[in-house]
C-alpha atoms as a PDB file:
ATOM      1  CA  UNK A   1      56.167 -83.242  -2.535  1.00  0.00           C
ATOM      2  CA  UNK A   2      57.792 -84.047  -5.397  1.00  0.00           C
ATOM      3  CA  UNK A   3      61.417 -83.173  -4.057  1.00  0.00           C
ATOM      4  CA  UNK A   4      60.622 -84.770  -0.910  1.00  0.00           C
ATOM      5  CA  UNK A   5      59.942 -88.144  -2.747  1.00  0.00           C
ATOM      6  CA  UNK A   6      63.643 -87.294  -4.674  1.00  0.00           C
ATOM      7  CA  UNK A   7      65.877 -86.815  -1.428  1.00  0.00           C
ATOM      8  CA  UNK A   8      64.613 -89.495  -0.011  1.00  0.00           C
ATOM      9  CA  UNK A   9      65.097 -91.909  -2.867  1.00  0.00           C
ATOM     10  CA  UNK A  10      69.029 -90.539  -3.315  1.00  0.00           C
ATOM     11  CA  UNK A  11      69.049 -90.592   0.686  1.00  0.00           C
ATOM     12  CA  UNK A  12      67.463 -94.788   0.395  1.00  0.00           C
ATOM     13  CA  UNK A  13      69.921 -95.212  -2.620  1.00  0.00           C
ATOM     14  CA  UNK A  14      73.187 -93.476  -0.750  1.00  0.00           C
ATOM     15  CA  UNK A  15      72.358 -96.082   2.340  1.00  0.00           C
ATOM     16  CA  UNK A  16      71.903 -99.257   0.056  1.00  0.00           C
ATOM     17  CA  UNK A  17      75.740 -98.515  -1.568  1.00  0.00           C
ATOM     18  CA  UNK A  18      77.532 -98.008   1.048  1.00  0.00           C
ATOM     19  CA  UNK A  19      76.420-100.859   3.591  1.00  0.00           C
ATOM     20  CA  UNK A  20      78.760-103.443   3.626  1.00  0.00           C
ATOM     21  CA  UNK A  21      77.307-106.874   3.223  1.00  0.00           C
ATOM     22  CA  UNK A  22      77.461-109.442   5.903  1.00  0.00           C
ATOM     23  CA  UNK A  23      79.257-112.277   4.355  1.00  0.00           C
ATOM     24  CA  UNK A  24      78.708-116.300   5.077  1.00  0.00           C
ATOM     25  CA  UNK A  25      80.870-118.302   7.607  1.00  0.00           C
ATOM     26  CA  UNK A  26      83.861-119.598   5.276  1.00  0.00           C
ATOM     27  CA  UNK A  27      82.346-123.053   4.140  1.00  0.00           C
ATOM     28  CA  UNK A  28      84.369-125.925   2.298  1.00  0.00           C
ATOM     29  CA  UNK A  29      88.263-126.178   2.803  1.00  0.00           C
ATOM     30  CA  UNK A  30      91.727-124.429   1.908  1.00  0.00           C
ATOM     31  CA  UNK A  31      95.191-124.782   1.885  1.00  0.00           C
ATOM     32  CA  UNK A  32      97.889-121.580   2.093  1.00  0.00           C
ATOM     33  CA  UNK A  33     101.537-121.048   3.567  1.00  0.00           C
ATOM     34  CA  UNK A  34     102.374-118.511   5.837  1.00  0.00           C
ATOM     35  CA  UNK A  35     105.777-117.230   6.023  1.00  0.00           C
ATOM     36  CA  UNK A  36     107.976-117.217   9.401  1.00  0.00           C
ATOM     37  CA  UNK A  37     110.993-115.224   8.619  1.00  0.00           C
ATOM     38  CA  UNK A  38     111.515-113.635  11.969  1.00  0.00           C
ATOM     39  CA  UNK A  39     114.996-112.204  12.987  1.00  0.00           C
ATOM     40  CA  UNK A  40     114.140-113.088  17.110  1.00  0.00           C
ATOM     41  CA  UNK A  41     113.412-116.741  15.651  1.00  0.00           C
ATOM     42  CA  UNK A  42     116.858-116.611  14.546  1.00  0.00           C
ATOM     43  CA  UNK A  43     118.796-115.231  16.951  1.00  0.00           C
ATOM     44  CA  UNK A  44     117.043-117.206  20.097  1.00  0.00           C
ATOM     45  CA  UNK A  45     118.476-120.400  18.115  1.00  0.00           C
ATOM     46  CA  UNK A  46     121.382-119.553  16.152  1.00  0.00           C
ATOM     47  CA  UNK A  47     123.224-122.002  17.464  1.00  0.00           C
ATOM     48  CA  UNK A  48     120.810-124.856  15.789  1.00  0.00           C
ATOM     49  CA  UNK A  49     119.109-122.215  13.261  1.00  0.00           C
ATOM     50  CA  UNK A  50     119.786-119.663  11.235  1.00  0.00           C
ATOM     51  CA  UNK A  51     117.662-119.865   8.179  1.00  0.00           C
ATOM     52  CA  UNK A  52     114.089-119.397   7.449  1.00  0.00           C
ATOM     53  CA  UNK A  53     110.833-120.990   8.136  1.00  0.00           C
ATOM     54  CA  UNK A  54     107.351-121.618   6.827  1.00  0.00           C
ATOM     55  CA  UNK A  55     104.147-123.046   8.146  1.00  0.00           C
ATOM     56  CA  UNK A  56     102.053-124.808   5.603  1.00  0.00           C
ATOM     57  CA  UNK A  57      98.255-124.937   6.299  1.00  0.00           C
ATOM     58  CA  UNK A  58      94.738-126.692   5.298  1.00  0.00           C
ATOM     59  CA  UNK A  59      91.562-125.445   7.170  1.00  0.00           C
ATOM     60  CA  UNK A  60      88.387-127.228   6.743  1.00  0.00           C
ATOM     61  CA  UNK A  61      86.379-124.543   7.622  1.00  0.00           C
ATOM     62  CA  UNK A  62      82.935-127.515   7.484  1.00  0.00           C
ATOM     63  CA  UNK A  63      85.091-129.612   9.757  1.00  0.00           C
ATOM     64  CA  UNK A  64      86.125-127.323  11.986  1.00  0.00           C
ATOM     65  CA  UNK A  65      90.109-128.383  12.012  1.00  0.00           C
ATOM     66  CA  UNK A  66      92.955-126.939  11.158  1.00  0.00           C
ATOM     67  CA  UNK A  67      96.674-129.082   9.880  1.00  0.00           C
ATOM     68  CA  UNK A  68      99.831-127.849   8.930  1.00  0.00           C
ATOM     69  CA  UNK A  69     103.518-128.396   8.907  1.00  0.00           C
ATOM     70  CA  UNK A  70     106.363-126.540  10.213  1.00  0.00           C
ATOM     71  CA  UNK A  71     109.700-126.605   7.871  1.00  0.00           C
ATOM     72  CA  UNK A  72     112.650-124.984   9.373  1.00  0.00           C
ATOM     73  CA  UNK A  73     115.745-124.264   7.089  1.00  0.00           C
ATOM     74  CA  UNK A  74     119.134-124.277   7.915  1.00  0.00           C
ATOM     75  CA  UNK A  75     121.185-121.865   5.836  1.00  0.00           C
ATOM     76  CA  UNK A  76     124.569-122.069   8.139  1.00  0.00           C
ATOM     77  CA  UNK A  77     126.648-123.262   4.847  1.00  0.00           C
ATOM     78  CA  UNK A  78     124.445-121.412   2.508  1.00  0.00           C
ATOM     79  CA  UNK A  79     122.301-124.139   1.086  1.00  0.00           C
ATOM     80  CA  UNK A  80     119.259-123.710   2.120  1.00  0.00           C
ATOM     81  CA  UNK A  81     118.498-127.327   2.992  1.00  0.00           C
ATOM     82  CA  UNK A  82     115.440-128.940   5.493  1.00  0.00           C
ATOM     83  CA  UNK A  83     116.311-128.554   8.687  1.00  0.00           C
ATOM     84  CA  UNK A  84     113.368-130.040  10.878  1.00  0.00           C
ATOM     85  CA  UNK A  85     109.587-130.644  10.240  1.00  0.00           C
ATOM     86  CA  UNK A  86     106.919-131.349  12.177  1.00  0.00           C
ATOM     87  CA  UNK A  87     102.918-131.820  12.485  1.00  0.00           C
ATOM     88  CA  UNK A  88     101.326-128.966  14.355  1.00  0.00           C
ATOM     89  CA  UNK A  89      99.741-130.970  16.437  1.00  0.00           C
ATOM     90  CA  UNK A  90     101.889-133.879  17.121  1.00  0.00           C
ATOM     91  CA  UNK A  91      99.554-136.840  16.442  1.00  0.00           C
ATOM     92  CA  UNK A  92      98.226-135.760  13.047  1.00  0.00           C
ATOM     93  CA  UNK A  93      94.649-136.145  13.434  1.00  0.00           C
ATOM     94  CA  UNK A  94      94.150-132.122  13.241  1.00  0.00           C
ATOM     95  CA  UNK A  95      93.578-129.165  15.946  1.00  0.00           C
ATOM     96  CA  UNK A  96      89.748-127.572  16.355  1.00  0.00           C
ATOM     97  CA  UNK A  97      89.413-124.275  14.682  1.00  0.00           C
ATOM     98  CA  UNK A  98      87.101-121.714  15.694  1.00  0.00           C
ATOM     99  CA  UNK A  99      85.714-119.121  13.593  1.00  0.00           C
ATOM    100  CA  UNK A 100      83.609-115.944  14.143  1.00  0.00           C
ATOM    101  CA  UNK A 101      83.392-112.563  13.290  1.00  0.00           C
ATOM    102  CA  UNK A 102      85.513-109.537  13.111  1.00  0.00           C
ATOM    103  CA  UNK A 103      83.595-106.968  14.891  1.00  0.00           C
ATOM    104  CA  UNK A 104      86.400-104.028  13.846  1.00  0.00           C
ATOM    105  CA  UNK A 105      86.466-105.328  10.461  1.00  0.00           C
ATOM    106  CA  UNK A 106      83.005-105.689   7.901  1.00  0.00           C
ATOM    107  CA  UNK A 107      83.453-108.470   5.863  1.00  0.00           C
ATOM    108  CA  UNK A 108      86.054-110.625   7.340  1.00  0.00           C
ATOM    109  CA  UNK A 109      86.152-113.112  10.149  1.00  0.00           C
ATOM    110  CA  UNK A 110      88.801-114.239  13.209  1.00  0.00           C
ATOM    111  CA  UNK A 111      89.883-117.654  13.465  1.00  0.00           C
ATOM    112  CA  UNK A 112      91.545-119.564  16.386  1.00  0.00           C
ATOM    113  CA  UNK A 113      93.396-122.384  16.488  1.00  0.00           C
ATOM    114  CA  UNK A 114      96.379-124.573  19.163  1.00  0.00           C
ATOM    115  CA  UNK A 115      99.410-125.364  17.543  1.00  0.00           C
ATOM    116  CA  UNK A 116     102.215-127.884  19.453  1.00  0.00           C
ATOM    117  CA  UNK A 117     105.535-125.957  19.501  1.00  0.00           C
ATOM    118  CA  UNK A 118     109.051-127.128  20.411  1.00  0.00           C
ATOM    119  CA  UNK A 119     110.605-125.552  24.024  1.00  0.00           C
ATOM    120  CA  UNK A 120     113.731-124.013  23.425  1.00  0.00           C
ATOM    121  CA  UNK A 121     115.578-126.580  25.124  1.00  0.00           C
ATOM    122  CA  UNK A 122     114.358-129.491  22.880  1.00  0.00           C
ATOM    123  CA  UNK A 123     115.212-127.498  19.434  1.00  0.00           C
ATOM    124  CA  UNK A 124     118.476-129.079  18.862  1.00  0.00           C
ATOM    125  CA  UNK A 125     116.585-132.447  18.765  1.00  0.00           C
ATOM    126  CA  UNK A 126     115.320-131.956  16.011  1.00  0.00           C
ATOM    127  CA  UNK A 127     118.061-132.024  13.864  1.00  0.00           C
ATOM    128  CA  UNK A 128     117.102-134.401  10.845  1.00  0.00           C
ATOM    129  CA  UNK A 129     114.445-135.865  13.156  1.00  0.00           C
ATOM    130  CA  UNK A 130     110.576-135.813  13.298  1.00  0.00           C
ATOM    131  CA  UNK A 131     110.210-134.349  16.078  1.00  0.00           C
ATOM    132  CA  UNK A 132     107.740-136.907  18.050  1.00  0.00           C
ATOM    133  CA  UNK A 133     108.588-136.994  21.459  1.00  0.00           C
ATOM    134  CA  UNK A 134     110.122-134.153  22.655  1.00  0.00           C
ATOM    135  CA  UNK A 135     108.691-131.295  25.117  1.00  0.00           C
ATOM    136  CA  UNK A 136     106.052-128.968  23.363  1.00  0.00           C
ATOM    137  CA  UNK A 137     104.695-126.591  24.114  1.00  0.00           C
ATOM    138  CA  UNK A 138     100.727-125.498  23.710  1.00  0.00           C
ATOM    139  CA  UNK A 139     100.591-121.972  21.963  1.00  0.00           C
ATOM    140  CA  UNK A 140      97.297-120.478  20.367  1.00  0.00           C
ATOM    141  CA  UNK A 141      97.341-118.917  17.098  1.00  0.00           C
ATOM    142  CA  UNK A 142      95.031-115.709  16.562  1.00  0.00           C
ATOM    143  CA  UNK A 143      94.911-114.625  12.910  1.00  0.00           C
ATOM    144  CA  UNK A 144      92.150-112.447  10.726  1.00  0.00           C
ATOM    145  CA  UNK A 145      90.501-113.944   7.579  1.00  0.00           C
ATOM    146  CA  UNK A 146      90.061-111.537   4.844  1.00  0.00           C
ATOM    147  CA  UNK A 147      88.065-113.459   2.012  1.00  0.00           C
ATOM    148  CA  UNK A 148      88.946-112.193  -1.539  1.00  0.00           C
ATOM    149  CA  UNK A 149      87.697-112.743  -4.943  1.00  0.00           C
ATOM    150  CA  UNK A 150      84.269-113.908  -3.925  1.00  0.00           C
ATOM    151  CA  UNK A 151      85.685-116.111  -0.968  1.00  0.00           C
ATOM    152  CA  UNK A 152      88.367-118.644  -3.183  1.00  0.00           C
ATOM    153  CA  UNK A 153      91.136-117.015  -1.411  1.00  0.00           C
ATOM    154  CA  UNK A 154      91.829-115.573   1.881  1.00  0.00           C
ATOM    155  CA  UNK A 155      94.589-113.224   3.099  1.00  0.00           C
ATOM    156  CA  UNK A 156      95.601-114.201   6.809  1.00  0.00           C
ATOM    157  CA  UNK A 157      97.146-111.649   9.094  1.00  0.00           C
ATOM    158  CA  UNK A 158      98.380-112.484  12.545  1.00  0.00           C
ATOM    159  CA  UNK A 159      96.543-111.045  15.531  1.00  0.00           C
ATOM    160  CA  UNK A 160      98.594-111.945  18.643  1.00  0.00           C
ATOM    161  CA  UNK A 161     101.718-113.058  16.129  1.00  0.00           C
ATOM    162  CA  UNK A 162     103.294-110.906  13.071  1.00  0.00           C
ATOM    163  CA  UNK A 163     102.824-113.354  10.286  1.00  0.00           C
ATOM    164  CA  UNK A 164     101.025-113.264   7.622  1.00  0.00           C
ATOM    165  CA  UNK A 165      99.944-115.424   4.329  1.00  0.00           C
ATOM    166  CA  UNK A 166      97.218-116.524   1.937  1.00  0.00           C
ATOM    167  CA  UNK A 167      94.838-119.604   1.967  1.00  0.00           C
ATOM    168  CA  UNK A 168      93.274-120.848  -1.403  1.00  0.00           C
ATOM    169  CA  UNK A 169      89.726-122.608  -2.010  1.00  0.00           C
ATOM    170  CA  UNK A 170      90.058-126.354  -2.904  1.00  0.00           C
END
């Protein structure tokens, strides 16, 4: 009796260390960057682009919105400088972002959210411009949140996109 009572304590113990906990919802807000160095970007424009590109985010996971800015830079002569911003969603006010779980991935959730993208044809408008007025374009963003250090930050990594970042508590 007395080694059935000890396997199935180390059998109880064995389960209770290895189940992964099921985290909150992401609660409060946070602001990261995600990088949008992509080659195709590049050479699709290179006749009004040829540098690189960021997208600068703030979720407010409470809220349920998303904002960020695009900044596109221009490095034809080698400097570097701003080449076009814009609001990813045109009218500032933020885009609904939905959140739920990853069901491949314990511990982490999958968050949705529209951003407002230029056409091709309307990219060498925005030249030195805000870009309010031309043709966009409506194209969802899929992306995985994978909360570290107790949920202050979270690493983002593109589902239906390659891109890929970090988003800190505020």
């Amino acid at each position: 009796m007395k080694k059935l009572l000890s396997v199935f304590v180390l059998f109880y113990s064995a389960l209770t260390f290895s189940a992964i906990p099921e985290l909150p919802f992401p609660s409060g807000s946070c602001s990261g960057i995600l990088s949008l160095t992509d080659p195709e970007l590049s050479s699709n424009n290179s006749r009004t682009f040829d540098g690189d590109a960021n997208l600068t985010l703030i979720f407010d996971f409470d809220a349920g919105q998303a904002y960020g800015v695009f900044l596109l830079y221009d490095n034809f002569d080698g400097d570097s400088e701003r080449f076009a911003q814009w609001s990813m969603d045109q009218d500032l006010s933020g885009t609904s972002l939905t959140i739920e779980r990853d069901e491949l991935m314990p511990a982490s959730f999958i968050a949705t959210f529209s951003i407002d993208f230029p056409i091709d044809e309307s990219t060498p408008n925005l030249v030195d411009l805000q870009p309010t007025g031309n043709v966009f374009v409506d194209y969802t963003v899929k992306f995985r949140l994978l909360p570290t250090g107790g949920g202050s930050m979270y690493i983002i990594q593109g589902i239906n996109n390659a891109e890929h970042g970090f988003c800190a508590a505020l």
